[in-house]
N, C-alpha and C. Protein backbone atom coordinates (compact mmCIF):
# COMPACT_ATOMS: atom_id res chain seq x y z
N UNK A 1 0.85 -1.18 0.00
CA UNK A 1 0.00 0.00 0.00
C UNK A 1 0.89 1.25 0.00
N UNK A 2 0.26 1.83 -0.96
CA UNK A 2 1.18 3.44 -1.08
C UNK A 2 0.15 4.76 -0.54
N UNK A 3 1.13 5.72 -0.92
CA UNK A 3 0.13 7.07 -0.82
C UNK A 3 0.02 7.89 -2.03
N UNK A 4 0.83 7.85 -2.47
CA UNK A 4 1.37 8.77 -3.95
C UNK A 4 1.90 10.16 -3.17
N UNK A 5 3.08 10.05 -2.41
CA UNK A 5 3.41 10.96 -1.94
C UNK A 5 5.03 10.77 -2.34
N UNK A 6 5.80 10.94 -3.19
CA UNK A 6 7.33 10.31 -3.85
C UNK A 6 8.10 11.00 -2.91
N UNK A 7 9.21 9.96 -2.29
CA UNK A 7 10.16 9.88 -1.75
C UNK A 7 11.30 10.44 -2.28
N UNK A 8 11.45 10.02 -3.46
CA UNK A 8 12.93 10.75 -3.85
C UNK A 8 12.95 10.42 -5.42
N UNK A 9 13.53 10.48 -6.28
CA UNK A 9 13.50 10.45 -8.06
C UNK A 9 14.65 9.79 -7.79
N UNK A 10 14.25 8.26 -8.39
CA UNK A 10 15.62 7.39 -8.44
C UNK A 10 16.37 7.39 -10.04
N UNK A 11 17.60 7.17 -10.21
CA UNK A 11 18.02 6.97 -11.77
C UNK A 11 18.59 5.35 -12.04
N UNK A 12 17.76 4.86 -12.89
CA UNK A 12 18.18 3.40 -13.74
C UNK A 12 19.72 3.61 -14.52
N UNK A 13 19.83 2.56 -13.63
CA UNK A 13 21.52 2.65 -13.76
C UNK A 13 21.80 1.48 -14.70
N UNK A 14 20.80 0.53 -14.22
CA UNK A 14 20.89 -0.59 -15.77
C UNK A 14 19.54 -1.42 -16.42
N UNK A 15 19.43 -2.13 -17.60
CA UNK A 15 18.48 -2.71 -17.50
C UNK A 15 18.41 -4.03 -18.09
N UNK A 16 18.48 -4.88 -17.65
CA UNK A 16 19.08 -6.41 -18.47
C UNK A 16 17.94 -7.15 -18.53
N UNK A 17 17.67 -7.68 -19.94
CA UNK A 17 16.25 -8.37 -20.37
C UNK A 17 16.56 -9.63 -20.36
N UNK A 18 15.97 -11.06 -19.76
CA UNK A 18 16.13 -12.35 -19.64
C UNK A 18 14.57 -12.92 -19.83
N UNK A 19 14.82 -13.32 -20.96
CA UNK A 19 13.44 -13.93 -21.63
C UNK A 19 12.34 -13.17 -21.44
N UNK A 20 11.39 -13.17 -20.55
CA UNK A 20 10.21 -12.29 -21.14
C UNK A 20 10.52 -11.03 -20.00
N UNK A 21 11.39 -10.85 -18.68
CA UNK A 21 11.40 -10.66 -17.97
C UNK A 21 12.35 -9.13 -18.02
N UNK A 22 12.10 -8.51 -17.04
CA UNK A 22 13.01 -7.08 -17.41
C UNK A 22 13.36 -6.45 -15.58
N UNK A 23 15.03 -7.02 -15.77
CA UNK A 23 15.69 -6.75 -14.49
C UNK A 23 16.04 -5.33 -14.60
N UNK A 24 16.02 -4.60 -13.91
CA UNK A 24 16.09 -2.82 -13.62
C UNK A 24 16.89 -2.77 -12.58
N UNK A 25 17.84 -2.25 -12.24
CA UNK A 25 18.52 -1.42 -11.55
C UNK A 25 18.67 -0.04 -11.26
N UNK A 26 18.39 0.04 -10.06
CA UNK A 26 17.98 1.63 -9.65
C UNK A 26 18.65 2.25 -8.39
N UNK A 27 19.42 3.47 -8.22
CA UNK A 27 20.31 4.13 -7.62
C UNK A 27 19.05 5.07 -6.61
N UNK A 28 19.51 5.26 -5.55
CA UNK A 28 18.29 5.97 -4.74
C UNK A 28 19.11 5.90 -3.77
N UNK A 29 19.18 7.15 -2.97
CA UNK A 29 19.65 7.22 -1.58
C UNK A 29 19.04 6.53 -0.04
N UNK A 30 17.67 6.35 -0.25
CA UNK A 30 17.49 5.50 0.72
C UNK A 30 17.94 3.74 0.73
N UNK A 31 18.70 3.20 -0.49
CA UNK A 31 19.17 2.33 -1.13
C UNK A 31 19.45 1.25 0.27
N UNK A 32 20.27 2.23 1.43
CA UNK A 32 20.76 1.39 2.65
C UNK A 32 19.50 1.07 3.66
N UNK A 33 18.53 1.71 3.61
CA UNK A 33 17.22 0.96 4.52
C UNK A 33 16.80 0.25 4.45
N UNK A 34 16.58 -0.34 2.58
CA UNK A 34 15.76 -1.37 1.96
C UNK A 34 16.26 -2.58 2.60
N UNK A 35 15.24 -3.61 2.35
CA UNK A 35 15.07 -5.04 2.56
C UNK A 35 15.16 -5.89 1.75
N UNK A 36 15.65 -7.01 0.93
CA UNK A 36 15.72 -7.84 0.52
C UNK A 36 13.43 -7.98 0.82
N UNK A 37 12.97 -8.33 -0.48
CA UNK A 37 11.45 -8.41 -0.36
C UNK A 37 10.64 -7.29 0.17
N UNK A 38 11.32 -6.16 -0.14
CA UNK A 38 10.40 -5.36 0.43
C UNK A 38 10.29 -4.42 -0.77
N UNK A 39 8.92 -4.00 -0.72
CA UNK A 39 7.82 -3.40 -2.13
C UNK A 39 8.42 -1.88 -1.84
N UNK A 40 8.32 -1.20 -3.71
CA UNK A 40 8.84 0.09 -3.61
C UNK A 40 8.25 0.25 -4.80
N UNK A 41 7.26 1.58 -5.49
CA UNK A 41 6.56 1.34 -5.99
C UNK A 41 7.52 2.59 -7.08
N UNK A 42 7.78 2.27 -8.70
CA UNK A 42 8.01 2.88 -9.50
C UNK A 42 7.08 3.81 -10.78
N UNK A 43 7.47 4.91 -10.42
CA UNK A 43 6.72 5.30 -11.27
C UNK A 43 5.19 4.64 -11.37
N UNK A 44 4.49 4.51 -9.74
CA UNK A 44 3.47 3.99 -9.40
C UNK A 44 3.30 2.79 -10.03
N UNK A 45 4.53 1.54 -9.86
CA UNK A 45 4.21 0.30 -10.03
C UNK A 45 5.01 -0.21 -8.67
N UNK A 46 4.91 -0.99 -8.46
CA UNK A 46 4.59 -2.00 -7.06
C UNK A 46 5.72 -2.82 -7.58
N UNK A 47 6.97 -2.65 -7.15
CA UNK A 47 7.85 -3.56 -7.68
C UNK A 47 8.49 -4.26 -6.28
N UNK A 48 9.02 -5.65 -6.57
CA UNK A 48 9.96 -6.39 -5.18
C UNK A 48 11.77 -5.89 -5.41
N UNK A 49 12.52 -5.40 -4.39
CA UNK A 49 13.47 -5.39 -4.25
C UNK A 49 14.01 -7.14 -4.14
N UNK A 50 14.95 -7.04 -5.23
CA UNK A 50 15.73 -9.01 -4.99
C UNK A 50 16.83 -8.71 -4.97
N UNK A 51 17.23 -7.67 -4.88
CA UNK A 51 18.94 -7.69 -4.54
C UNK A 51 19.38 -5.70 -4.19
N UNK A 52 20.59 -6.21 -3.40
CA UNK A 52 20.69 -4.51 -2.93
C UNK A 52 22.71 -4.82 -3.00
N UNK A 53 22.61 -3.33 -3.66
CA UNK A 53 24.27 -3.45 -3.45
C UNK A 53 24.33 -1.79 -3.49
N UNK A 54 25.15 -1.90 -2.12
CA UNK A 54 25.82 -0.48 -2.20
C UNK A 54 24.70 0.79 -2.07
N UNK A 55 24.83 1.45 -3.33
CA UNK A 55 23.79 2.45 -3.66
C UNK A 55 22.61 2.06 -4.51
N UNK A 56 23.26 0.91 -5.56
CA UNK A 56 21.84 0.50 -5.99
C UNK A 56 20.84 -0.47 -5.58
N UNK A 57 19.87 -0.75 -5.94
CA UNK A 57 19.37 -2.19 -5.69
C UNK A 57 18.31 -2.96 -6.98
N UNK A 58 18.38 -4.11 -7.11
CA UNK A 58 17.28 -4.20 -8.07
C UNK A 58 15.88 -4.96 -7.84
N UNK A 59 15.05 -4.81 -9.03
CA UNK A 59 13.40 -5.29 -9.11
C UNK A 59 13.58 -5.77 -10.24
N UNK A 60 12.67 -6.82 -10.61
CA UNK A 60 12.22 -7.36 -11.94
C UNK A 60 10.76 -7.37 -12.35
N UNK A 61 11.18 -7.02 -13.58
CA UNK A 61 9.41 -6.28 -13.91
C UNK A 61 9.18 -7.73 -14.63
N UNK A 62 7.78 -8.21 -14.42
CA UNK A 62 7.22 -9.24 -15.55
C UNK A 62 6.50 -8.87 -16.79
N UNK A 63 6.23 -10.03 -18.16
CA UNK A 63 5.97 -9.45 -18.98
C UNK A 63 4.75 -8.42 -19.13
N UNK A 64 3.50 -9.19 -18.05
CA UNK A 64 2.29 -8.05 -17.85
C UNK A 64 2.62 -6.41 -17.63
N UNK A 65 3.71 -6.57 -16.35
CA UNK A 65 3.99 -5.39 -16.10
C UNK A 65 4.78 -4.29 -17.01
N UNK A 66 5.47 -4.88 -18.04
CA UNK A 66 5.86 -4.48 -19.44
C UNK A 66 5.17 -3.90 -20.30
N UNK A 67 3.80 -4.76 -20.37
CA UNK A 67 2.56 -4.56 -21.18
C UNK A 67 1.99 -3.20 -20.42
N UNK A 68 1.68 -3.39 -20.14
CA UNK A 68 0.74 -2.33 -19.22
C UNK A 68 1.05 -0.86 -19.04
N UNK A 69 2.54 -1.34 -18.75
CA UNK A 69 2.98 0.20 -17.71
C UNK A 69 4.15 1.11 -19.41
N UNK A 70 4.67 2.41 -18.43
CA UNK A 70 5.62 2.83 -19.40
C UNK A 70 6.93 2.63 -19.58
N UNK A 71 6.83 1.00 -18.89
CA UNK A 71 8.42 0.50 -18.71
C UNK A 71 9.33 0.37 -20.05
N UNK A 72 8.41 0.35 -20.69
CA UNK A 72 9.28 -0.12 -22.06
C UNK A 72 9.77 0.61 -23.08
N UNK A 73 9.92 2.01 -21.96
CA UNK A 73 10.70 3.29 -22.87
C UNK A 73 11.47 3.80 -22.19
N UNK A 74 11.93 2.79 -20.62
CA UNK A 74 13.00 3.45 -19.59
C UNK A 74 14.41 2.99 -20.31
N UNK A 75 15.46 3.63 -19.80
CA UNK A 75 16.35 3.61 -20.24
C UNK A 75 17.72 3.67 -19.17
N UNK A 76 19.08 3.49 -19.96
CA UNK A 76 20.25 3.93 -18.32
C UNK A 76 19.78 5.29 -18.51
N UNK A 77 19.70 5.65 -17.62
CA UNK A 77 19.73 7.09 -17.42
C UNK A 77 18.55 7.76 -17.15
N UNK A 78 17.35 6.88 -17.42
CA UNK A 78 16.00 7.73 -16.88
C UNK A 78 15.81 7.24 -15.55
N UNK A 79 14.74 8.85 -15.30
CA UNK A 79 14.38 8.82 -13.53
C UNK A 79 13.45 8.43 -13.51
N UNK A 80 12.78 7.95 -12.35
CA UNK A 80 11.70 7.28 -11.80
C UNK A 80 11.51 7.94 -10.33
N UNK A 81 10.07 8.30 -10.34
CA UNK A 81 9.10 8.57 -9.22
C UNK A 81 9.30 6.88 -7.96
N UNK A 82 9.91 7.50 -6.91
CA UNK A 82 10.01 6.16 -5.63
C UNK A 82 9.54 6.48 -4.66
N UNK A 83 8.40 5.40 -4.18
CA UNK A 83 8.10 5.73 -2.88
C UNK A 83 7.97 4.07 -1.90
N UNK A 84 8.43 4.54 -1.08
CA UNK A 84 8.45 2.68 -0.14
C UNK A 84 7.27 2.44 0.42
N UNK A 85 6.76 1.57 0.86
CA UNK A 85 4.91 1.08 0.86
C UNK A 85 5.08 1.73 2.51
N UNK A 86 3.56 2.21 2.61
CA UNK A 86 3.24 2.80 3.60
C UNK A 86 3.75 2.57 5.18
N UNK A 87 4.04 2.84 5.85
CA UNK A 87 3.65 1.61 7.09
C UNK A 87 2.86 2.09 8.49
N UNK A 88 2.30 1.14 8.64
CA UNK A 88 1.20 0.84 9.49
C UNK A 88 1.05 2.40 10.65
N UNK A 89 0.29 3.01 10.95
CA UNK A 89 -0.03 4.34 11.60
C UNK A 89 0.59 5.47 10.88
N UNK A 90 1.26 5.58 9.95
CA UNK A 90 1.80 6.84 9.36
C UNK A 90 0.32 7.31 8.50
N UNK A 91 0.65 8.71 8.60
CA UNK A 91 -0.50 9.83 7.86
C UNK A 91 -0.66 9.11 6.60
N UNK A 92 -1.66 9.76 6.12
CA UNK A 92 -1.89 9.29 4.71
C UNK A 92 -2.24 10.50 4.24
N UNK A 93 -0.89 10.81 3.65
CA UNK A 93 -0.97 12.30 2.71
C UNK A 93 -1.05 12.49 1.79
N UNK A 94 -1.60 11.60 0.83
CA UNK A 94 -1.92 11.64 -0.70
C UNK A 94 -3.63 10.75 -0.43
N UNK A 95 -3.34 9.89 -1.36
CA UNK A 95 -4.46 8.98 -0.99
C UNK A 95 -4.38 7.14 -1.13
N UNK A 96 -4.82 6.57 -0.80
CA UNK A 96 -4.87 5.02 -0.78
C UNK A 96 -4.40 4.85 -2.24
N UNK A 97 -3.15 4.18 -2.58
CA UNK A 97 -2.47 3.85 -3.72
C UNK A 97 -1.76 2.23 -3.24
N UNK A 98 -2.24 1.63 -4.32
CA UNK A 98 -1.85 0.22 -4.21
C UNK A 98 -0.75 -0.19 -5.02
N UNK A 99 -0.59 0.33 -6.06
CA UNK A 99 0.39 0.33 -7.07
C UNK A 99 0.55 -1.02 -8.16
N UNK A 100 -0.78 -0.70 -8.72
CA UNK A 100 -1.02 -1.66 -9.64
C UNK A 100 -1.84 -0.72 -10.57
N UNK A 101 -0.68 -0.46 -11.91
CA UNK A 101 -0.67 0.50 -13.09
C UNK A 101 -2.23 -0.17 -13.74
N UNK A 102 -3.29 0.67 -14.15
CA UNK A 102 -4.53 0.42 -14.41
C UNK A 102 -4.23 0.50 -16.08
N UNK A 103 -3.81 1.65 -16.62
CA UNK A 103 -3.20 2.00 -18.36
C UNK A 103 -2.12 3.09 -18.24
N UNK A 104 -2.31 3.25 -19.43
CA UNK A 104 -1.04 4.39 -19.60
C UNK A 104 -1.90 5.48 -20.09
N UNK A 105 -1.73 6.48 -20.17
CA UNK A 105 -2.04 7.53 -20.95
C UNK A 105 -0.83 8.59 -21.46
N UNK A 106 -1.71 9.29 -22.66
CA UNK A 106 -0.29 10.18 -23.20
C UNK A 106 -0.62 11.72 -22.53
N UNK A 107 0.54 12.26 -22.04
CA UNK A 107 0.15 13.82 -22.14
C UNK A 107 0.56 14.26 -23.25
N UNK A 108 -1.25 15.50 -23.60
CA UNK A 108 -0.97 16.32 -24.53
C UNK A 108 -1.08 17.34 -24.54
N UNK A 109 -1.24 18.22 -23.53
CA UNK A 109 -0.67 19.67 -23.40
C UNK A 109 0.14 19.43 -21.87
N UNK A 110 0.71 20.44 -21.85
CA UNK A 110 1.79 21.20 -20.76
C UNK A 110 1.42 22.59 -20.22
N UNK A 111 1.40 23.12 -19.81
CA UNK A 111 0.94 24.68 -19.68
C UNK A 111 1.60 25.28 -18.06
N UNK A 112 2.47 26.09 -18.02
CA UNK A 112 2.99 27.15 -17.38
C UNK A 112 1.25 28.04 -17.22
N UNK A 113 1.36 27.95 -15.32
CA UNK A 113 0.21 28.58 -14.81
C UNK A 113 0.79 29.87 -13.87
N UNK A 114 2.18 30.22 -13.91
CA UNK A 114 2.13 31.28 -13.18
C UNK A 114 2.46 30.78 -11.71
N UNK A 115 3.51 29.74 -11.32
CA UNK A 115 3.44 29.28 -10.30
C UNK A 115 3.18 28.19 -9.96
N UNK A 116 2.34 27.73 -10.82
CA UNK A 116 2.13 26.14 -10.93
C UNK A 116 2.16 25.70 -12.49
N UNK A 117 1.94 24.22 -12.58
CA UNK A 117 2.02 23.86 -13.90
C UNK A 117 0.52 22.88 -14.23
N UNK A 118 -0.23 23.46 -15.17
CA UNK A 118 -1.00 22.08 -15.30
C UNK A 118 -0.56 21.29 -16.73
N UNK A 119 -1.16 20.17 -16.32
CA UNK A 119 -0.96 18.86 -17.45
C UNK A 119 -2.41 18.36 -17.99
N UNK A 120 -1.95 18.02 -19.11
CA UNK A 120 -3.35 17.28 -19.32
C UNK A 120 -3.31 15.86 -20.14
N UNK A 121 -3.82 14.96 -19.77
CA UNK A 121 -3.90 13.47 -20.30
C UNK A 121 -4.69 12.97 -20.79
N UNK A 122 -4.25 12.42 -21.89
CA UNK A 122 -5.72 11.33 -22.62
C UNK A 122 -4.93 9.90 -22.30
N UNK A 123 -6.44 9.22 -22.32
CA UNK A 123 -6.23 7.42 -22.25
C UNK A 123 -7.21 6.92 -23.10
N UNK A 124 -7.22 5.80 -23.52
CA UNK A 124 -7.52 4.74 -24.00
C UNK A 124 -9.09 4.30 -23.52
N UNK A 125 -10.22 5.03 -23.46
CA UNK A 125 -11.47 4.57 -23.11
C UNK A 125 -11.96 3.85 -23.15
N UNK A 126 -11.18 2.71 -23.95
CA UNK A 126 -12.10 0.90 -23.92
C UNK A 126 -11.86 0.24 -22.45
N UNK A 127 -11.11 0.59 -21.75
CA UNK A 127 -10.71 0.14 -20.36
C UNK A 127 -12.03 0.66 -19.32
N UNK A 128 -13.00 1.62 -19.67
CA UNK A 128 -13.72 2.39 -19.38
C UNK A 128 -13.88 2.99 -18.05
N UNK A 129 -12.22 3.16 -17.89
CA UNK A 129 -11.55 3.70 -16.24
C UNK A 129 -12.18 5.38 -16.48
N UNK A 130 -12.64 5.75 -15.12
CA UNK A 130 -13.05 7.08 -15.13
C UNK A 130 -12.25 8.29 -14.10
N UNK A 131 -12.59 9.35 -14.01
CA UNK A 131 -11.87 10.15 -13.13
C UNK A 131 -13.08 11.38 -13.20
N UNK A 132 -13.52 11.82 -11.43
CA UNK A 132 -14.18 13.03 -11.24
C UNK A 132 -13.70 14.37 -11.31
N UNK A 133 -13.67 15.18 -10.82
CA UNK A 133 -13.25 16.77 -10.87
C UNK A 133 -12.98 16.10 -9.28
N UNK A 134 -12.05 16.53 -8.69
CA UNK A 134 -11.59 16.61 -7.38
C UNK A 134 -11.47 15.35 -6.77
N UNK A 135 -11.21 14.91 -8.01
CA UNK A 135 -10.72 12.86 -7.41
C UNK A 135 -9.57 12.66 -7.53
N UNK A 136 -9.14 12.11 -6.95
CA UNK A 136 -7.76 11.67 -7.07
C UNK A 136 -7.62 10.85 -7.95
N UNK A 137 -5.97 11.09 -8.39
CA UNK A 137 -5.86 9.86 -9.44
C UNK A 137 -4.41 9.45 -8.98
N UNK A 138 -3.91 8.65 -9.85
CA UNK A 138 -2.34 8.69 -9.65
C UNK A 138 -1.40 8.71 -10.59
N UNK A 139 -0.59 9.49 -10.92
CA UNK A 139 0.18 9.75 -12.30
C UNK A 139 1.54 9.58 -12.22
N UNK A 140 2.00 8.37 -12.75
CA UNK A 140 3.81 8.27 -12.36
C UNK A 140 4.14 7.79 -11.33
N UNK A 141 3.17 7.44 -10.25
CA UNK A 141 2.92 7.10 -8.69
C UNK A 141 3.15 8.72 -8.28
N UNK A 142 2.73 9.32 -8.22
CA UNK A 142 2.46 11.08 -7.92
C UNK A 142 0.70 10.68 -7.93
N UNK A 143 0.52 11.22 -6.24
CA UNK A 143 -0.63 11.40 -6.15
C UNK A 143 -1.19 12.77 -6.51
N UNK A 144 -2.30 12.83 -7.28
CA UNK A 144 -3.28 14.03 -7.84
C UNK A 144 -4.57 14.41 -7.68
N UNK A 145 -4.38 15.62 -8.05
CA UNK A 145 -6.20 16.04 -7.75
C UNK A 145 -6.56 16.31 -9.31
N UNK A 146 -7.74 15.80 -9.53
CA UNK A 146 -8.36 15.81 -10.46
C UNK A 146 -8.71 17.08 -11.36
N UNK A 147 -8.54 18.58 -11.83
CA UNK A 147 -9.09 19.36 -11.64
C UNK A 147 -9.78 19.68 -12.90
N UNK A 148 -9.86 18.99 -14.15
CA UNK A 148 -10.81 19.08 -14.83
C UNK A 148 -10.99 17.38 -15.77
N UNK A 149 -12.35 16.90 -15.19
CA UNK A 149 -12.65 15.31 -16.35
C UNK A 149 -13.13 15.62 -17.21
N UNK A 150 -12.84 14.89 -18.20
CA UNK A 150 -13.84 14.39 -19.51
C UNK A 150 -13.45 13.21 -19.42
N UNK A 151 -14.81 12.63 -20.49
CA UNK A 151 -14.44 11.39 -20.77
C UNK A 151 -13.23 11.07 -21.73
N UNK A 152 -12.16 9.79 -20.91
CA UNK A 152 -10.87 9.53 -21.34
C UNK A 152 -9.79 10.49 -21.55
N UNK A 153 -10.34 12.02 -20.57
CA UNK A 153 -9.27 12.95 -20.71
C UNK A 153 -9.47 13.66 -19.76
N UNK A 154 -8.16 14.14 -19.13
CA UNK A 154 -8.46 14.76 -17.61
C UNK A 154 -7.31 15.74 -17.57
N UNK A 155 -7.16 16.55 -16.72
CA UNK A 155 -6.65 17.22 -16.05
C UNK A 155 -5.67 18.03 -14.52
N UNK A 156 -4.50 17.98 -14.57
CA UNK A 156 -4.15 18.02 -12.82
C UNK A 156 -3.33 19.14 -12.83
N UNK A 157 -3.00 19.57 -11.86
CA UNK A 157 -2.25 21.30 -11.65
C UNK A 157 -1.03 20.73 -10.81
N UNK A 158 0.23 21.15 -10.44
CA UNK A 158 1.26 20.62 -9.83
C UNK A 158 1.84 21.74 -8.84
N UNK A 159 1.81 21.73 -8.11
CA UNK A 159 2.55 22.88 -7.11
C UNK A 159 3.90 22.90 -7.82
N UNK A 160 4.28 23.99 -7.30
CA UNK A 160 6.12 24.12 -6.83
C UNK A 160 7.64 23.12 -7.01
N UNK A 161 6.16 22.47 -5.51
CA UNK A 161 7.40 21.50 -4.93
C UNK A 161 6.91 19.74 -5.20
N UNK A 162 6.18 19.86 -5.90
CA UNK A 162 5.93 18.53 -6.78
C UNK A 162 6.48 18.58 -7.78
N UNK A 163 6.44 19.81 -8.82
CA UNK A 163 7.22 19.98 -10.09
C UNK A 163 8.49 19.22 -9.76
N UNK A 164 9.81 20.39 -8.75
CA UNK A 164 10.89 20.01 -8.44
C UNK A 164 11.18 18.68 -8.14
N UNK A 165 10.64 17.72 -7.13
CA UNK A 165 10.86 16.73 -6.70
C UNK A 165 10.53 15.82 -7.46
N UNK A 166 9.48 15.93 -8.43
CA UNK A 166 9.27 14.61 -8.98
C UNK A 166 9.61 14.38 -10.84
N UNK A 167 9.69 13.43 -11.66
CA UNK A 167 9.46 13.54 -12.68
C UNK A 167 8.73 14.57 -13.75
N UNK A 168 7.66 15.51 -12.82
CA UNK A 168 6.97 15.97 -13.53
C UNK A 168 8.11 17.29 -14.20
N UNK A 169 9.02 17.59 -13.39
CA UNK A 169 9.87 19.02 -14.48
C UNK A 169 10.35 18.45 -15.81
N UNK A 170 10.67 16.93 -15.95
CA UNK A 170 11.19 16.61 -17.36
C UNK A 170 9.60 16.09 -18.43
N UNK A 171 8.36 16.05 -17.53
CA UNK A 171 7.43 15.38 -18.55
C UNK A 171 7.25 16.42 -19.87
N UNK A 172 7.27 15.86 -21.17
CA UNK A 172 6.34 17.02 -22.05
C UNK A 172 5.50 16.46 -22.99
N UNK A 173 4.86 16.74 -23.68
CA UNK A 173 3.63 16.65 -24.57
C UNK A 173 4.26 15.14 -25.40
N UNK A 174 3.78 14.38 -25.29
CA UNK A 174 3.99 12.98 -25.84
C UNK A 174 4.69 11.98 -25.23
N UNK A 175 4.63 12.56 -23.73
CA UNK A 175 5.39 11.30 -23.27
C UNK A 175 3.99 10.54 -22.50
N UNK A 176 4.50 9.26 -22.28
CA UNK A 176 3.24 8.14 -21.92
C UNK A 176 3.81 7.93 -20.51
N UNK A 177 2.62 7.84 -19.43
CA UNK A 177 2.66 7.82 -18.34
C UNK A 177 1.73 6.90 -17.81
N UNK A 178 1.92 6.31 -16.19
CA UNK A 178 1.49 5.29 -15.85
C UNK A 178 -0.26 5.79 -14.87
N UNK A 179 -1.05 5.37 -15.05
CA UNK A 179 -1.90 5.82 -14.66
C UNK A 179 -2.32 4.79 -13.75
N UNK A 180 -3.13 5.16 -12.20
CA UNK A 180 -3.71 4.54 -11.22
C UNK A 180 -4.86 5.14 -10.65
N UNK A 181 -6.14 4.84 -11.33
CA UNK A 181 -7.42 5.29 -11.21
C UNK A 181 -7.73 5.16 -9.42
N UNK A 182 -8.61 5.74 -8.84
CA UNK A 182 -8.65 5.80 -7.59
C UNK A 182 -9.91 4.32 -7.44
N UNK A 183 -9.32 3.79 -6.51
CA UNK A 183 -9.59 2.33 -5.70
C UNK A 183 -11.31 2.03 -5.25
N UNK A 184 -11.83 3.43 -4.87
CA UNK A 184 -12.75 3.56 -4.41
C UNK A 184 -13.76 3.59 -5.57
N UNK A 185 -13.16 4.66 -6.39
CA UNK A 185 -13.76 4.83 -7.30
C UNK A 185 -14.30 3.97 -8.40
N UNK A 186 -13.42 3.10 -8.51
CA UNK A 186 -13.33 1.24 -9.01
C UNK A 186 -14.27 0.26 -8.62
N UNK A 187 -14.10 0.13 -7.24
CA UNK A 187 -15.40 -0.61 -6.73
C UNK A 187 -16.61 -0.07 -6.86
N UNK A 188 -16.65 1.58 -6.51
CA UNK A 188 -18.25 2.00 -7.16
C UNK A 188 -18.95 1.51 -8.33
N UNK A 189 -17.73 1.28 -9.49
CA UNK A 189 -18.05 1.41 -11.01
C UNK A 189 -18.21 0.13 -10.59
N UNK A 190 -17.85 -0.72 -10.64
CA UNK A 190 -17.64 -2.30 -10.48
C UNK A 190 -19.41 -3.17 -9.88
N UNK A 191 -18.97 -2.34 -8.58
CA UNK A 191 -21.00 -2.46 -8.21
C UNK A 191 -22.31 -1.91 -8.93
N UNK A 192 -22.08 -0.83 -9.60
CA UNK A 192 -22.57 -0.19 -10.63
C UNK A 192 -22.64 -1.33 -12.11
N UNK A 193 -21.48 -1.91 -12.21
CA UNK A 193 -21.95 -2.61 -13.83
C UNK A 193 -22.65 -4.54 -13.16
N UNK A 194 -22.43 -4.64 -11.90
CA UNK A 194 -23.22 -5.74 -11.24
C UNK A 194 -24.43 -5.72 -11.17
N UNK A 195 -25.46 -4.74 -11.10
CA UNK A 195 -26.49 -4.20 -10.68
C UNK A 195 -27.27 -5.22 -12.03
């Protein structure tokens, strides 16, 4: 369980493919806390730490998680949004994030607000994932507020100090990002198409 609240912007230091499977290596300063099996969610995917050395440590993505997410345009040298799974009595300062990538979507505008930045995203509407005006979503594992829906296209504004800290100062208009529809919001729809 996450929050979408990012810890620190890690950099892929390597990435070695073994049959369908895709081993990642990733540099991060909290590198010396981690655990051998313990979940750290990339770019809002839910990955296992299987080995730690030094400063780096690695995860292995499977082929689903390939499919799905925007793993398959990382590279040495790109950053990634990190955050380590919640634990038990700490605040919850974003919102309930599990870290299981729902689609991708592309951003297609960027826009300088004078202090903040908004973004805007389209997805893939056959998945028929939705998002309200003031819902959370999750973008990159960066938790968000919703601030304008349409259908299969939405909207979020970024402070300051989200810009700085996270992936979002390098995103621009055509890059594909990992999307995590809100949990709650899922089961509504879910009881809704049971009915």
């Amino acid at each position: 369980m996450f929050t979408g609240i990012i810890e620190e912007v890690g950099e892929i230091v390597s990435l070695q493919k073994e049959e369908e499977n895709l081993h990642i290596k990733v540099k991060a300063t909290f590198t010396p806390e981690l655990k051998i099996d313990q979940s750290v969610a990339h770019n809002g995917v839910c990955l296992t730490v299987v080995s730690i050395e030094d400063d780096t440590y690695k995860v292995t993505a499977i082929k689903e998680t390939l499919q799905k997410t925007n793993f398959g345009h990382l590279k040495k040298g790109s950053f990634v949004n990190l955050e380590r799974g919640m634990k038990l009595g700490d605040r919850l300062d974003g919102h309930i994030v599990q870290g299981h990538v729902d689609q991708t979507a592309i951003c297609t505008k960027t826009e300088d607000a004078g202090g903040s930045w908004n973004f805007t995203f389209e997805y893939d509407p056959e998945m028929q994932n939705i998002t309200i005006e003031k819902g959370s979503i999750t973008v990159n594992g960066v938790s968000l507020t919703v601030v304008n829906s349409e259908k299969n296209r939405f909207s979020v504004s970024v402070i300051p100090y989200t810009y700085k800290h996270t992936t979002f100062e390098d995103l621009k208009e055509g890059d594909k990002v990992n999307l995590e529809f809100d949990v709650i919001g899922k089961y509504v729809k879910r009881i809704n198409e049971l009915r």
